[in-house]
PDB file of N, CA and C in Angstrom:
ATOM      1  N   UNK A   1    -315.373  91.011 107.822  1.00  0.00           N
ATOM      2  CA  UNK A   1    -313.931  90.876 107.961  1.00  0.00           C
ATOM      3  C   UNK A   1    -313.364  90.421 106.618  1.00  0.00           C
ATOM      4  N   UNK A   2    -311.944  90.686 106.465  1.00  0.00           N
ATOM      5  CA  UNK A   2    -311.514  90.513 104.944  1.00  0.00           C
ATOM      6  C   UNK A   2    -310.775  89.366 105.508  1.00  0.00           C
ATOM      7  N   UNK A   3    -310.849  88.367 104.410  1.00  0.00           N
ATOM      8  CA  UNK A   3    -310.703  87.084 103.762  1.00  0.00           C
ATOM      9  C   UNK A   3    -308.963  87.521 104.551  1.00  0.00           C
ATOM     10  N   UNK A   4    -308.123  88.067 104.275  1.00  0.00           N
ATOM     11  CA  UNK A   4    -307.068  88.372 104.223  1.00  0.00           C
ATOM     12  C   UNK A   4    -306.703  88.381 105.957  1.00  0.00           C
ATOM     13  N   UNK A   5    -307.466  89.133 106.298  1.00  0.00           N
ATOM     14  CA  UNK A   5    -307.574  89.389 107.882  1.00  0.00           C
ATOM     15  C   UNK A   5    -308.032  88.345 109.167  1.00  0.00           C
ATOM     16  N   UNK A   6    -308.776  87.367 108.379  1.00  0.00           N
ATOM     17  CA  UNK A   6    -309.296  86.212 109.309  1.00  0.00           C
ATOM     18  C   UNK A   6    -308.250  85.440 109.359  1.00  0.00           C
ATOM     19  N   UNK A   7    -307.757  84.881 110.526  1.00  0.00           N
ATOM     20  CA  UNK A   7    -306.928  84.076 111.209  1.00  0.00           C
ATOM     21  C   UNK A   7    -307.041  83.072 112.013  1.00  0.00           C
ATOM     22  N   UNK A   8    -306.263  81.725 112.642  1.00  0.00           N
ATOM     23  CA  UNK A   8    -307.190  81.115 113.724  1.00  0.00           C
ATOM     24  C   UNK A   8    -307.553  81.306 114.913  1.00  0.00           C
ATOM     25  N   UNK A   9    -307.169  82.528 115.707  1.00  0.00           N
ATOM     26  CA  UNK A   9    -307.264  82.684 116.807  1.00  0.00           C
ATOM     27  C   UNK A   9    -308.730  84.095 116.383  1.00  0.00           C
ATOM     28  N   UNK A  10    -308.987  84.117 115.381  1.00  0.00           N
ATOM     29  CA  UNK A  10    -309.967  84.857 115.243  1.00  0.00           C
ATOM     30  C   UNK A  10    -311.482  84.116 114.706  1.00  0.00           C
ATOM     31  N   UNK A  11    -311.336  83.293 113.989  1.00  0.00           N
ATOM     32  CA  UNK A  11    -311.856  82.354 114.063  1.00  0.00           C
ATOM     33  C   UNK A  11    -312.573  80.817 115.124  1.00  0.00           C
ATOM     34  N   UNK A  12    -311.569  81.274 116.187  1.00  0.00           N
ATOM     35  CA  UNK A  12    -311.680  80.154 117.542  1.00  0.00           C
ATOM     36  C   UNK A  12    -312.409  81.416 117.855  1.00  0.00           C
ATOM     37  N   UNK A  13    -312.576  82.565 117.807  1.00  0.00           N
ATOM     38  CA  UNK A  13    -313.248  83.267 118.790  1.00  0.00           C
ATOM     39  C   UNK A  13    -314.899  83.134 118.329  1.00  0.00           C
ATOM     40  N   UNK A  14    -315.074  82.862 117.131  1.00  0.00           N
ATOM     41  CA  UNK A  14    -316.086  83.031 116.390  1.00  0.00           C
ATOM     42  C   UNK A  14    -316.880  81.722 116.696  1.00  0.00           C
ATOM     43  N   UNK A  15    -316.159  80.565 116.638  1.00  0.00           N
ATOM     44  CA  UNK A  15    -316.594  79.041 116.721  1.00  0.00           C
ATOM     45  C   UNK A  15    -317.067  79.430 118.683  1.00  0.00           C
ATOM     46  N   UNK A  16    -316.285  79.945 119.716  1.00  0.00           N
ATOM     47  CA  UNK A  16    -317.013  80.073 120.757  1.00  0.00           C
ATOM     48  C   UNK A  16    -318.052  80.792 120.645  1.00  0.00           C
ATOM     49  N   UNK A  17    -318.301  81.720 119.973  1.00  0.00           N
ATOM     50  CA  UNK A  17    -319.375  82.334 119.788  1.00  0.00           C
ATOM     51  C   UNK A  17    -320.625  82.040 119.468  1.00  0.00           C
ATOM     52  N   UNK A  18    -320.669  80.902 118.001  1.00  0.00           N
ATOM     53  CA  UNK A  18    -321.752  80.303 117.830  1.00  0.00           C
ATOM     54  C   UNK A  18    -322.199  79.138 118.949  1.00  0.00           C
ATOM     55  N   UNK A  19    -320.968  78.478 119.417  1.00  0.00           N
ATOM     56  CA  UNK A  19    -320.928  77.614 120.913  1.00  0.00           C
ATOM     57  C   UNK A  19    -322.142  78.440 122.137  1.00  0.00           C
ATOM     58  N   UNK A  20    -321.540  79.567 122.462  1.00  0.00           N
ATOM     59  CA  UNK A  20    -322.680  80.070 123.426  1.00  0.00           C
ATOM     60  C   UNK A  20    -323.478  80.388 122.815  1.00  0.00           C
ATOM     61  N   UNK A  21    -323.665  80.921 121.408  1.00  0.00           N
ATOM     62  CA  UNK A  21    -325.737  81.131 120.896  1.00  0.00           C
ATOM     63  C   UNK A  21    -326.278  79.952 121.127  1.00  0.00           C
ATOM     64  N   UNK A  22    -325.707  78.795 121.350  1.00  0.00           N
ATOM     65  CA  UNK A  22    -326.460  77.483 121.355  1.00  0.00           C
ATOM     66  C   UNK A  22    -326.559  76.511 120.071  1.00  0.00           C
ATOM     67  N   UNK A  23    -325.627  76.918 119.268  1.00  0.00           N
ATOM     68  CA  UNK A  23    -325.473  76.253 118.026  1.00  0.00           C
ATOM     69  C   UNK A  23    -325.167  74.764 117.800  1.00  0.00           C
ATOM     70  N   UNK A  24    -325.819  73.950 117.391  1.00  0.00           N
ATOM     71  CA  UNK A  24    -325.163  72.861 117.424  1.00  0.00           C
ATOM     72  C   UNK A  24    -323.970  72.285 116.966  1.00  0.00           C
ATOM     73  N   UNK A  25    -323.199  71.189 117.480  1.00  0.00           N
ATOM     74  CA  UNK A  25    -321.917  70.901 116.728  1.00  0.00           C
ATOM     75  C   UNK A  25    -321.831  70.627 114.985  1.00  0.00           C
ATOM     76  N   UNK A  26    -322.883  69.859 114.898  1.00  0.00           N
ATOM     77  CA  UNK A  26    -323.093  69.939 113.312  1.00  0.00           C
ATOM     78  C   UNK A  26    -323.296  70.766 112.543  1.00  0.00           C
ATOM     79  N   UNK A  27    -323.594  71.560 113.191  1.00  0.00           N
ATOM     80  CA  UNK A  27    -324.023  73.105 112.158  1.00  0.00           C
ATOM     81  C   UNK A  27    -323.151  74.118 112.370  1.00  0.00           C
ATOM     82  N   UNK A  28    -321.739  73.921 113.133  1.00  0.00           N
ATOM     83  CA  UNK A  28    -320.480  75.204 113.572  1.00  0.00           C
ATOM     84  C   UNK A  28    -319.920  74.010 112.512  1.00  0.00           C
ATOM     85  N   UNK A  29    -319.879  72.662 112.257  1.00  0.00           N
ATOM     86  CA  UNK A  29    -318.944  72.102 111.234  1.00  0.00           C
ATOM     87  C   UNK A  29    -319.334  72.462 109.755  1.00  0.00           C
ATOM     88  N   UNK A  30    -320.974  72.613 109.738  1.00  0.00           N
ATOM     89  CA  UNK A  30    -320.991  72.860 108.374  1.00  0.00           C
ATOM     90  C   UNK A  30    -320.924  74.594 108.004  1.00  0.00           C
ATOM     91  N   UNK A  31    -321.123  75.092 108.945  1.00  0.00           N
ATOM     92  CA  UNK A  31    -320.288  76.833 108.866  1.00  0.00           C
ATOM     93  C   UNK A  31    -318.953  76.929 108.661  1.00  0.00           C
ATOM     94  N   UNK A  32    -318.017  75.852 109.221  1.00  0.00           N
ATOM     95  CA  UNK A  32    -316.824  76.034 109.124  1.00  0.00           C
ATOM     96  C   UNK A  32    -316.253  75.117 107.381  1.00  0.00           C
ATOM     97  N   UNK A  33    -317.114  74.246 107.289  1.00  0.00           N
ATOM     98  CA  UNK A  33    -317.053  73.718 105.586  1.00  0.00           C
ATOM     99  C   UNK A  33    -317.370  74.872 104.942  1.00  0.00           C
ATOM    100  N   UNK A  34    -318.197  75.677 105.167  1.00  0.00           N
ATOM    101  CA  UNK A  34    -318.331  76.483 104.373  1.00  0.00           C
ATOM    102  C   UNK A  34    -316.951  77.813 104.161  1.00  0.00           C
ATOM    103  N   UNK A  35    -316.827  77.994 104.922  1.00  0.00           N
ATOM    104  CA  UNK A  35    -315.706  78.794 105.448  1.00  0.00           C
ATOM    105  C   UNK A  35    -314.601  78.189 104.416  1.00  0.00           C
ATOM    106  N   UNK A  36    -314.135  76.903 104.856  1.00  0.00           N
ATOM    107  CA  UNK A  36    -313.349  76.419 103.908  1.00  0.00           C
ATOM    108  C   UNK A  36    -313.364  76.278 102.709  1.00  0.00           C
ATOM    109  N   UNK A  37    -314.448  76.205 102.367  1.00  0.00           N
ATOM    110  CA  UNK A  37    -314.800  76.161 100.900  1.00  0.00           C
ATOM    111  C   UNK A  37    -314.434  77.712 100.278  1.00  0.00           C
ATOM    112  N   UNK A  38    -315.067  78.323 101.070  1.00  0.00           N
ATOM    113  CA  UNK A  38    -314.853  79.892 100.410  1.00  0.00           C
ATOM    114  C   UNK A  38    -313.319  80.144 100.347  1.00  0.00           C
ATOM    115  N   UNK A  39    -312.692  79.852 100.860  1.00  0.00           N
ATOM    116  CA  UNK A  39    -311.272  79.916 100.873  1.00  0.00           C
ATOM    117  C   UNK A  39    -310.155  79.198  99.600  1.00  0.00           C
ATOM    118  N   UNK A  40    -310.367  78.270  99.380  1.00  0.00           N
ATOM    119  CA  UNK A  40    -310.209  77.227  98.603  1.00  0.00           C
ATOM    120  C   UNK A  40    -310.721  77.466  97.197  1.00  0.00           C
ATOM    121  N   UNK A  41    -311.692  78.220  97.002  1.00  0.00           N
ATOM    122  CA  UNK A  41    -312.431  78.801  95.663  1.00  0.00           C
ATOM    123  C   UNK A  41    -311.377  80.031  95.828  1.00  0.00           C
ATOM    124  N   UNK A  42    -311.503  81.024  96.259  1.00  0.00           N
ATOM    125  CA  UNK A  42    -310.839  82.205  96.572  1.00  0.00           C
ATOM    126  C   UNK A  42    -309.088  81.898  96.292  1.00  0.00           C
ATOM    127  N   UNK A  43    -308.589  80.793  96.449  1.00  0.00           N
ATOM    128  CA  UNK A  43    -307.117  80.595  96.141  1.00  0.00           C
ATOM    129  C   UNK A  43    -306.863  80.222  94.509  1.00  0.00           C
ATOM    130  N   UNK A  44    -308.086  79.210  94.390  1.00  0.00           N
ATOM    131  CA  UNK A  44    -308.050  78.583  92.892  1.00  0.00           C
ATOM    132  C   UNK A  44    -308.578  79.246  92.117  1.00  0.00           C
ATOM    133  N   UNK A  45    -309.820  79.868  92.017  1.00  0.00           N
ATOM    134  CA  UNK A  45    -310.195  79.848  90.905  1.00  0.00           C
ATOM    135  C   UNK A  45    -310.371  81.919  91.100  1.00  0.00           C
ATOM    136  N   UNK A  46    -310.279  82.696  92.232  1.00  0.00           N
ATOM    137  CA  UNK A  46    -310.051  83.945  92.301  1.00  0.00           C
ATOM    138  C   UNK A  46    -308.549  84.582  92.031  1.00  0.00           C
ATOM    139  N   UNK A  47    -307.697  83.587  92.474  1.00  0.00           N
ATOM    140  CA  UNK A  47    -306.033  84.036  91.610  1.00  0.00           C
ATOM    141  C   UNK A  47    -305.501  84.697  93.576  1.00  0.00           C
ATOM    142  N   UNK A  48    -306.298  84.398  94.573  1.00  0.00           N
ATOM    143  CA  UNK A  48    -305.534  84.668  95.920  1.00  0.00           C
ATOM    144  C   UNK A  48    -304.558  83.919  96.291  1.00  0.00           C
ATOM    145  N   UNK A  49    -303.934  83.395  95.591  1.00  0.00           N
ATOM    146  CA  UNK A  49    -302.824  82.047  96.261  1.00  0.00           C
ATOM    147  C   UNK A  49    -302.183  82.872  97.084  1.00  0.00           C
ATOM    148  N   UNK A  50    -301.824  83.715  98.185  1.00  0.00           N
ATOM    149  CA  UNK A  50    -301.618  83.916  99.522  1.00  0.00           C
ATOM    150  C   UNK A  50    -302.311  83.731 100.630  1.00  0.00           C
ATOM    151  N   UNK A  51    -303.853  83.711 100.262  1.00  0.00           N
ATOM    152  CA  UNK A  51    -304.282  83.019 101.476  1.00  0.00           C
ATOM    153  C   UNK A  51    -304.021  82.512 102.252  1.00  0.00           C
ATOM    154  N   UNK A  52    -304.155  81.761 103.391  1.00  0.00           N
ATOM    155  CA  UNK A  52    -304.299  81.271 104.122  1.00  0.00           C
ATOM    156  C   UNK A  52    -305.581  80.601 104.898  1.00  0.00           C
ATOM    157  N   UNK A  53    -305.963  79.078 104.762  1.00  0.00           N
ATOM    158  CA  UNK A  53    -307.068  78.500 105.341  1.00  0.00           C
ATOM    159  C   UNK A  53    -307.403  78.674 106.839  1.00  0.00           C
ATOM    160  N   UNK A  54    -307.913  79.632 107.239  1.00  0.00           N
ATOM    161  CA  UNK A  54    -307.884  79.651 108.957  1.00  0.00           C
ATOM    162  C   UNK A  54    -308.442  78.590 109.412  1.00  0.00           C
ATOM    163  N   UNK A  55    -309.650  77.493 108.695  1.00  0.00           N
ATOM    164  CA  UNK A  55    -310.265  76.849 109.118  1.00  0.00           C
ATOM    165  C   UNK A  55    -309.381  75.363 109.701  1.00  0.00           C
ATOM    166  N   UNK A  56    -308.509  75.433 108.803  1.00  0.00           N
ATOM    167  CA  UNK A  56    -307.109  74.232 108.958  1.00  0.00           C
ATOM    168  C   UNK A  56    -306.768  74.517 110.480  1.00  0.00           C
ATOM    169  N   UNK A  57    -306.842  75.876 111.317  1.00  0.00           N
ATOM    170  CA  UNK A  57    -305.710  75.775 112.179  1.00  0.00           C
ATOM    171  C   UNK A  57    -306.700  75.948 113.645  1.00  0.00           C
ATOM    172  N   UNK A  58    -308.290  75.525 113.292  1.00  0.00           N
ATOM    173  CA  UNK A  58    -309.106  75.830 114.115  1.00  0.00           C
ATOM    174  C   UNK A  58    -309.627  73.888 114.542  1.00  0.00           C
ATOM    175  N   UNK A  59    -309.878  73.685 115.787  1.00  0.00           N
ATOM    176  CA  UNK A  59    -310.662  72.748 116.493  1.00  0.00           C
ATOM    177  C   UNK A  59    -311.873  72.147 115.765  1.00  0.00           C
ATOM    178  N   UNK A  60    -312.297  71.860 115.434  1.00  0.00           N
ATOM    179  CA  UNK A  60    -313.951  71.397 114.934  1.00  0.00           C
ATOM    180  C   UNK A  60    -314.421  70.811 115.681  1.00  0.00           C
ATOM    181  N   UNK A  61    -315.995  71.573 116.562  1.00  0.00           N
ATOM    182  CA  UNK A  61    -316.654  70.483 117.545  1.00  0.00           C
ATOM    183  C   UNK A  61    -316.756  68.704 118.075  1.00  0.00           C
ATOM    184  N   UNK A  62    -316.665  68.452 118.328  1.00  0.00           N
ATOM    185  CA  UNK A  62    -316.736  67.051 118.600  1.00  0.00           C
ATOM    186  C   UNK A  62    -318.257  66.849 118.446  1.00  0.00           C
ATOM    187  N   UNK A  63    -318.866  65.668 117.472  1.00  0.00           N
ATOM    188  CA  UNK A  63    -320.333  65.457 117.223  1.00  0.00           C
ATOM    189  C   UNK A  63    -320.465  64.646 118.715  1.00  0.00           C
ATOM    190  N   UNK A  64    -321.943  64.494 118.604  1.00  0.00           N
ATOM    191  CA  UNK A  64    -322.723  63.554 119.547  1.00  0.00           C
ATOM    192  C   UNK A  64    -322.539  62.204 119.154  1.00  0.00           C
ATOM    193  N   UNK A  65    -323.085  61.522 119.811  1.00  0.00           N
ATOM    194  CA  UNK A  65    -322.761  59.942 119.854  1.00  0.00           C
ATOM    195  C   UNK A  65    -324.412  59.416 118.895  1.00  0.00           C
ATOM    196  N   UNK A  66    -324.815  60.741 118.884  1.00  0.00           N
ATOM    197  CA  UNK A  66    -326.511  59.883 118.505  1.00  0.00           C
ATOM    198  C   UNK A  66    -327.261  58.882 120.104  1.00  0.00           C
ATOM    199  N   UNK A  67    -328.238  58.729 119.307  1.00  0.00           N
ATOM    200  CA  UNK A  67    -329.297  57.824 119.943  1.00  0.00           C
ATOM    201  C   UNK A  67    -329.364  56.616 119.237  1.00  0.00           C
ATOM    202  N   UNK A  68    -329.788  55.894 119.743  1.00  0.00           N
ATOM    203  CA  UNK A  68    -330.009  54.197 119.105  1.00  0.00           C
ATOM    204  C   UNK A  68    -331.066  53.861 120.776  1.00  0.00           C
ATOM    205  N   UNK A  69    -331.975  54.398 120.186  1.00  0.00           N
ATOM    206  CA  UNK A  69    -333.293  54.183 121.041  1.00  0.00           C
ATOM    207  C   UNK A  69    -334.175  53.060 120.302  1.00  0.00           C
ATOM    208  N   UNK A  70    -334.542  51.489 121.034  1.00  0.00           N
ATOM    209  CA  UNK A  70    -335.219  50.607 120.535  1.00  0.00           C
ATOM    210  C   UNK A  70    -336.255  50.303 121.185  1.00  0.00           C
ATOM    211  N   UNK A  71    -337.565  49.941 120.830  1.00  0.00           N
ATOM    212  CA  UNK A  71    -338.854  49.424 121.539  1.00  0.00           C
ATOM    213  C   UNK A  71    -338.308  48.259 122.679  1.00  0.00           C
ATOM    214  N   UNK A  72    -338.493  47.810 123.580  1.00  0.00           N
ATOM    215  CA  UNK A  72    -338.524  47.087 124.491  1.00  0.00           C
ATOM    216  C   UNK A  72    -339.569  46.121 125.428  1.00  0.00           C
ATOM    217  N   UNK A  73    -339.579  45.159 125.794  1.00  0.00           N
ATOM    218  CA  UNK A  73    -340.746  44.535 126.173  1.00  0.00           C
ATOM    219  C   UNK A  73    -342.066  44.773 125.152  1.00  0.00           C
ATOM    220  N   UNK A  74    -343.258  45.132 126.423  1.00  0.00           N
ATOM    221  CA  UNK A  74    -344.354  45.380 125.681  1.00  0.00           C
ATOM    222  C   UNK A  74    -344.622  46.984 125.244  1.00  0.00           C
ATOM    223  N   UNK A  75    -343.498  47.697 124.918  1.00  0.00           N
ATOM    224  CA  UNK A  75    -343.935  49.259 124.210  1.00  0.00           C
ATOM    225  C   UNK A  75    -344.142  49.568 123.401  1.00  0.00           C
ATOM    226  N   UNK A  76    -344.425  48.683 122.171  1.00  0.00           N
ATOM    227  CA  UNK A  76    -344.621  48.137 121.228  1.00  0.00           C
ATOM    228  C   UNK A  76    -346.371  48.638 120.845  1.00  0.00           C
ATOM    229  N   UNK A  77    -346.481  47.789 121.977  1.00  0.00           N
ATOM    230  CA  UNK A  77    -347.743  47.237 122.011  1.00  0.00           C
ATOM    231  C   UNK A  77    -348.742  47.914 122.968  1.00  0.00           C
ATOM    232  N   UNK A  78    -347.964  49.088 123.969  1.00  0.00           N
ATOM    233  CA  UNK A  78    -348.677  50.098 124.289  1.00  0.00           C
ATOM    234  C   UNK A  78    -348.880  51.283 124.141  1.00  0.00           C
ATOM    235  N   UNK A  79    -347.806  51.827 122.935  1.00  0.00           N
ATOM    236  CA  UNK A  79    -347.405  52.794 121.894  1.00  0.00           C
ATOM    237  C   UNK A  79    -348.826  52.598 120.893  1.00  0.00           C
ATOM    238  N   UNK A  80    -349.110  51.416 120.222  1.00  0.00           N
ATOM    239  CA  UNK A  80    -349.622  51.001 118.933  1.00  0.00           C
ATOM    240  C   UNK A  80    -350.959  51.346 120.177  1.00  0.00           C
ATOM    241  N   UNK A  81    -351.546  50.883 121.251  1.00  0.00           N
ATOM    242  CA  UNK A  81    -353.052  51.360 121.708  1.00  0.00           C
ATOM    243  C   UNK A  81    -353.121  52.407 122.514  1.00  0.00           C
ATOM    244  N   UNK A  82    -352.348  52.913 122.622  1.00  0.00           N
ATOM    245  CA  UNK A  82    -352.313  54.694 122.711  1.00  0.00           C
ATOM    246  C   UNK A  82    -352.110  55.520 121.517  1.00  0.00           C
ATOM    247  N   UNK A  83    -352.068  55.256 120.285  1.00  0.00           N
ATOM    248  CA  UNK A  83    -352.656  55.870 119.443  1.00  0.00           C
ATOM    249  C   UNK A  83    -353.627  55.209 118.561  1.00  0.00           C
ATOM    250  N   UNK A  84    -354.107  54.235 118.306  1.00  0.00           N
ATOM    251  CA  UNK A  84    -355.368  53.805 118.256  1.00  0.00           C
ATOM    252  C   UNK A  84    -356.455  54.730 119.287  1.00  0.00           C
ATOM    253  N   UNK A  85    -356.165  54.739 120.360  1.00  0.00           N
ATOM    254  CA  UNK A  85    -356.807  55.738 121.159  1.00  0.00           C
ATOM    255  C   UNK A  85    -357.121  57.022 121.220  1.00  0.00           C
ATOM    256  N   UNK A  86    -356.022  57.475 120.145  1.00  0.00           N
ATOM    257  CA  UNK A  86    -356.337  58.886 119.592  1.00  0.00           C
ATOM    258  C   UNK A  86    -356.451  58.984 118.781  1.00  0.00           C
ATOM    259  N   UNK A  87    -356.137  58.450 117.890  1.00  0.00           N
ATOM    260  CA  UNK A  87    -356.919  58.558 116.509  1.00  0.00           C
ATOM    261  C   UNK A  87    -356.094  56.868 115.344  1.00  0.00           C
ATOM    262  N   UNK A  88    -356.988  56.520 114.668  1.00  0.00           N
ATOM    263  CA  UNK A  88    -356.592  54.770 114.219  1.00  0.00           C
ATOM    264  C   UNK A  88    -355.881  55.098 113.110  1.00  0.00           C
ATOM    265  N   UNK A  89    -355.841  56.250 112.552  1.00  0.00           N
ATOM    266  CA  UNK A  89    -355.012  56.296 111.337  1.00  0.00           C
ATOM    267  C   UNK A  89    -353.781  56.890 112.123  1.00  0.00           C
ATOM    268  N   UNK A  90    -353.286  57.117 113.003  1.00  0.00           N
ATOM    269  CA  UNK A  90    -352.176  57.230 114.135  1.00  0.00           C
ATOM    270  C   UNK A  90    -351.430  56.028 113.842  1.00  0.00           C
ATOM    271  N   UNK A  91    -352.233  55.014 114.563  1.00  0.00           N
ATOM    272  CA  UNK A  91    -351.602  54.058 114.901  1.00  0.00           C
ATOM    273  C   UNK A  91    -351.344  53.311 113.765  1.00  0.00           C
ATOM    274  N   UNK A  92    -351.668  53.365 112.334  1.00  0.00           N
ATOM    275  CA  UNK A  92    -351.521  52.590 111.079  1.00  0.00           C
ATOM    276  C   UNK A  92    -350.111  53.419 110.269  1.00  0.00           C
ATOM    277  N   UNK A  93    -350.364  54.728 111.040  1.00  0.00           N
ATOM    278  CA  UNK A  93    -349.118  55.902 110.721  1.00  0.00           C
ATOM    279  C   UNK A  93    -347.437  55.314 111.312  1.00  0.00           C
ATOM    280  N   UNK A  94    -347.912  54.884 112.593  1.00  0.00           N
ATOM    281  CA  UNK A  94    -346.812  54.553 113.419  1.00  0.00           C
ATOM    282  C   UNK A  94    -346.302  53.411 113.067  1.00  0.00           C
ATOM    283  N   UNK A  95    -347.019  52.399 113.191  1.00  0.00           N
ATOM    284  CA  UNK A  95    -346.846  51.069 112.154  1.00  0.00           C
ATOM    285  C   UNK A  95    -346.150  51.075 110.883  1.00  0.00           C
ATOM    286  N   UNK A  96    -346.333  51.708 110.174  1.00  0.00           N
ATOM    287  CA  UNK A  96    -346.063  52.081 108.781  1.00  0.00           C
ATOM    288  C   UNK A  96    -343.831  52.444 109.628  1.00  0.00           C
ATOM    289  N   UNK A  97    -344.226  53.150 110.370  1.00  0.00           N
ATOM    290  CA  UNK A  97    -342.452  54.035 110.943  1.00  0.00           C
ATOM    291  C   UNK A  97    -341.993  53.417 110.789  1.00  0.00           C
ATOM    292  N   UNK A  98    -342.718  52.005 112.351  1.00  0.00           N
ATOM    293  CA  UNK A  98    -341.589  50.836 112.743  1.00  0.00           C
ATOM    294  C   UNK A  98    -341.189  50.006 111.803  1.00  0.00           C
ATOM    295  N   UNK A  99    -341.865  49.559 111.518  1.00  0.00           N
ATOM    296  CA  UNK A  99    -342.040  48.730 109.795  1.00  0.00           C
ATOM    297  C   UNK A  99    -340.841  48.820 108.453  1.00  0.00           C
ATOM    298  N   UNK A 100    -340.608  50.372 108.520  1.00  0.00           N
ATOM    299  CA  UNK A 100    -340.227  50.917 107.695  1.00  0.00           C
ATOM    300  C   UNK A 100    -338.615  51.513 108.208  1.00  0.00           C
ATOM    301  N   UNK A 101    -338.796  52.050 109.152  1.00  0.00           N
ATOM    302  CA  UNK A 101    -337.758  52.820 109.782  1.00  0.00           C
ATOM    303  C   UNK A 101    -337.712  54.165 109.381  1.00  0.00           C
ATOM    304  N   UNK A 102    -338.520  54.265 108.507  1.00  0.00           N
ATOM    305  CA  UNK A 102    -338.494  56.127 108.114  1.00  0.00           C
ATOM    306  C   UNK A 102    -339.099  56.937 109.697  1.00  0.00           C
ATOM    307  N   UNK A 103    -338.236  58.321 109.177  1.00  0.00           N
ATOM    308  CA  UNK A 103    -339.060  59.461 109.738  1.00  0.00           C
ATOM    309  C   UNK A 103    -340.463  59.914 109.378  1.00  0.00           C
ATOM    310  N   UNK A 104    -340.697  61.131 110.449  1.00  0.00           N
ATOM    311  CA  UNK A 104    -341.928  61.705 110.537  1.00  0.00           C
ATOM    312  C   UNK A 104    -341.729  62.327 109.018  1.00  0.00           C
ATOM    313  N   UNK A 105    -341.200  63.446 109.245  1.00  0.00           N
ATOM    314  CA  UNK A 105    -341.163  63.692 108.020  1.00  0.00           C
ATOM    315  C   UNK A 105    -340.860  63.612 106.700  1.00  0.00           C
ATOM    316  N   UNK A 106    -340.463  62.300 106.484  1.00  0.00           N
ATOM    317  CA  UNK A 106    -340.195  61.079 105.483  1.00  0.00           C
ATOM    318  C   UNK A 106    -341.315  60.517 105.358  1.00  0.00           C
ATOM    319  N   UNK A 107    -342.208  60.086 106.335  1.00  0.00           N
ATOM    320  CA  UNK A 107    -343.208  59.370 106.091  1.00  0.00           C
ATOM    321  C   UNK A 107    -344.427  60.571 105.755  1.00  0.00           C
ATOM    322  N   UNK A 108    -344.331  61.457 106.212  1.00  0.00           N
ATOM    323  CA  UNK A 108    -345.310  62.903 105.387  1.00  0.00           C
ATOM    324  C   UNK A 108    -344.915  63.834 104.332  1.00  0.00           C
ATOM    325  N   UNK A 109    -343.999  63.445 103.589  1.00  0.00           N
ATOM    326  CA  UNK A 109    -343.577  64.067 102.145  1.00  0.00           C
ATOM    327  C   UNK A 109    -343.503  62.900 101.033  1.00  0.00           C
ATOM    328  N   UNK A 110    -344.315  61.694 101.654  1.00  0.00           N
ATOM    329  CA  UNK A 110    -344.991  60.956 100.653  1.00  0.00           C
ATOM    330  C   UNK A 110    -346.232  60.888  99.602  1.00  0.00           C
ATOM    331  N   UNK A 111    -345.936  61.118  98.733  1.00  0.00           N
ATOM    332  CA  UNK A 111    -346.776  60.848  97.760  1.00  0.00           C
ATOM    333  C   UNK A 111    -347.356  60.021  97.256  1.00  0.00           C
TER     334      UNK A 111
END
């Protein structure tokens, strides 16, 4: 579609669209940053100053609230011998998380 031709009611159709593929809200916002961005380059520095930002006149998902999931009682402590149980460098792995607060894959792109 031409830059010229996208609008917001064509654009809301598009944001439902990635909505039913199953897209997450964070990732239809950073499609739609992008969107904006292309627009915004395209006015300034391409010489389109007629544009129009469709992304301005469109909804942006509402994010999640997140998780704030914390150990409790003794889960601590039956987390840490259920993986001792499967393997002890597990449980020195997991230790290292809580300890730390990093991710999995924060804590395995260490060097």
């Amino acid at each position: 579609m031409a830059l010229a031709k996208m609008d917001g009611p064509a654009l809301s159709g598009i944001v439902r669209q990635w909505q039913g593929a199953g897209l997450s809200a964070n990732t239809i916002r950073i499609y739609l940053a992008n969107i904006s961005h292309l627009y915004n380059i395209s006015r300034q520095e391409w010489g389109m100053t007629d544009l129009v930002n469709p992304v301005e006149l469109v909804r942006r998902p509402r994010l999640s609230q997140g998780r704030d999931r914390r150990l409790v009682g003794d889960e601590e402590a039956r987390l840490l011998a259920a993986c001792s149980d499967t393997n002890p460098e597990l449980a020195d792995i997991v230790t290292f998380a809580i300890e730390t607060a990093m991710r999995q894959g924060e804590i395995l792109g260490l060097e």
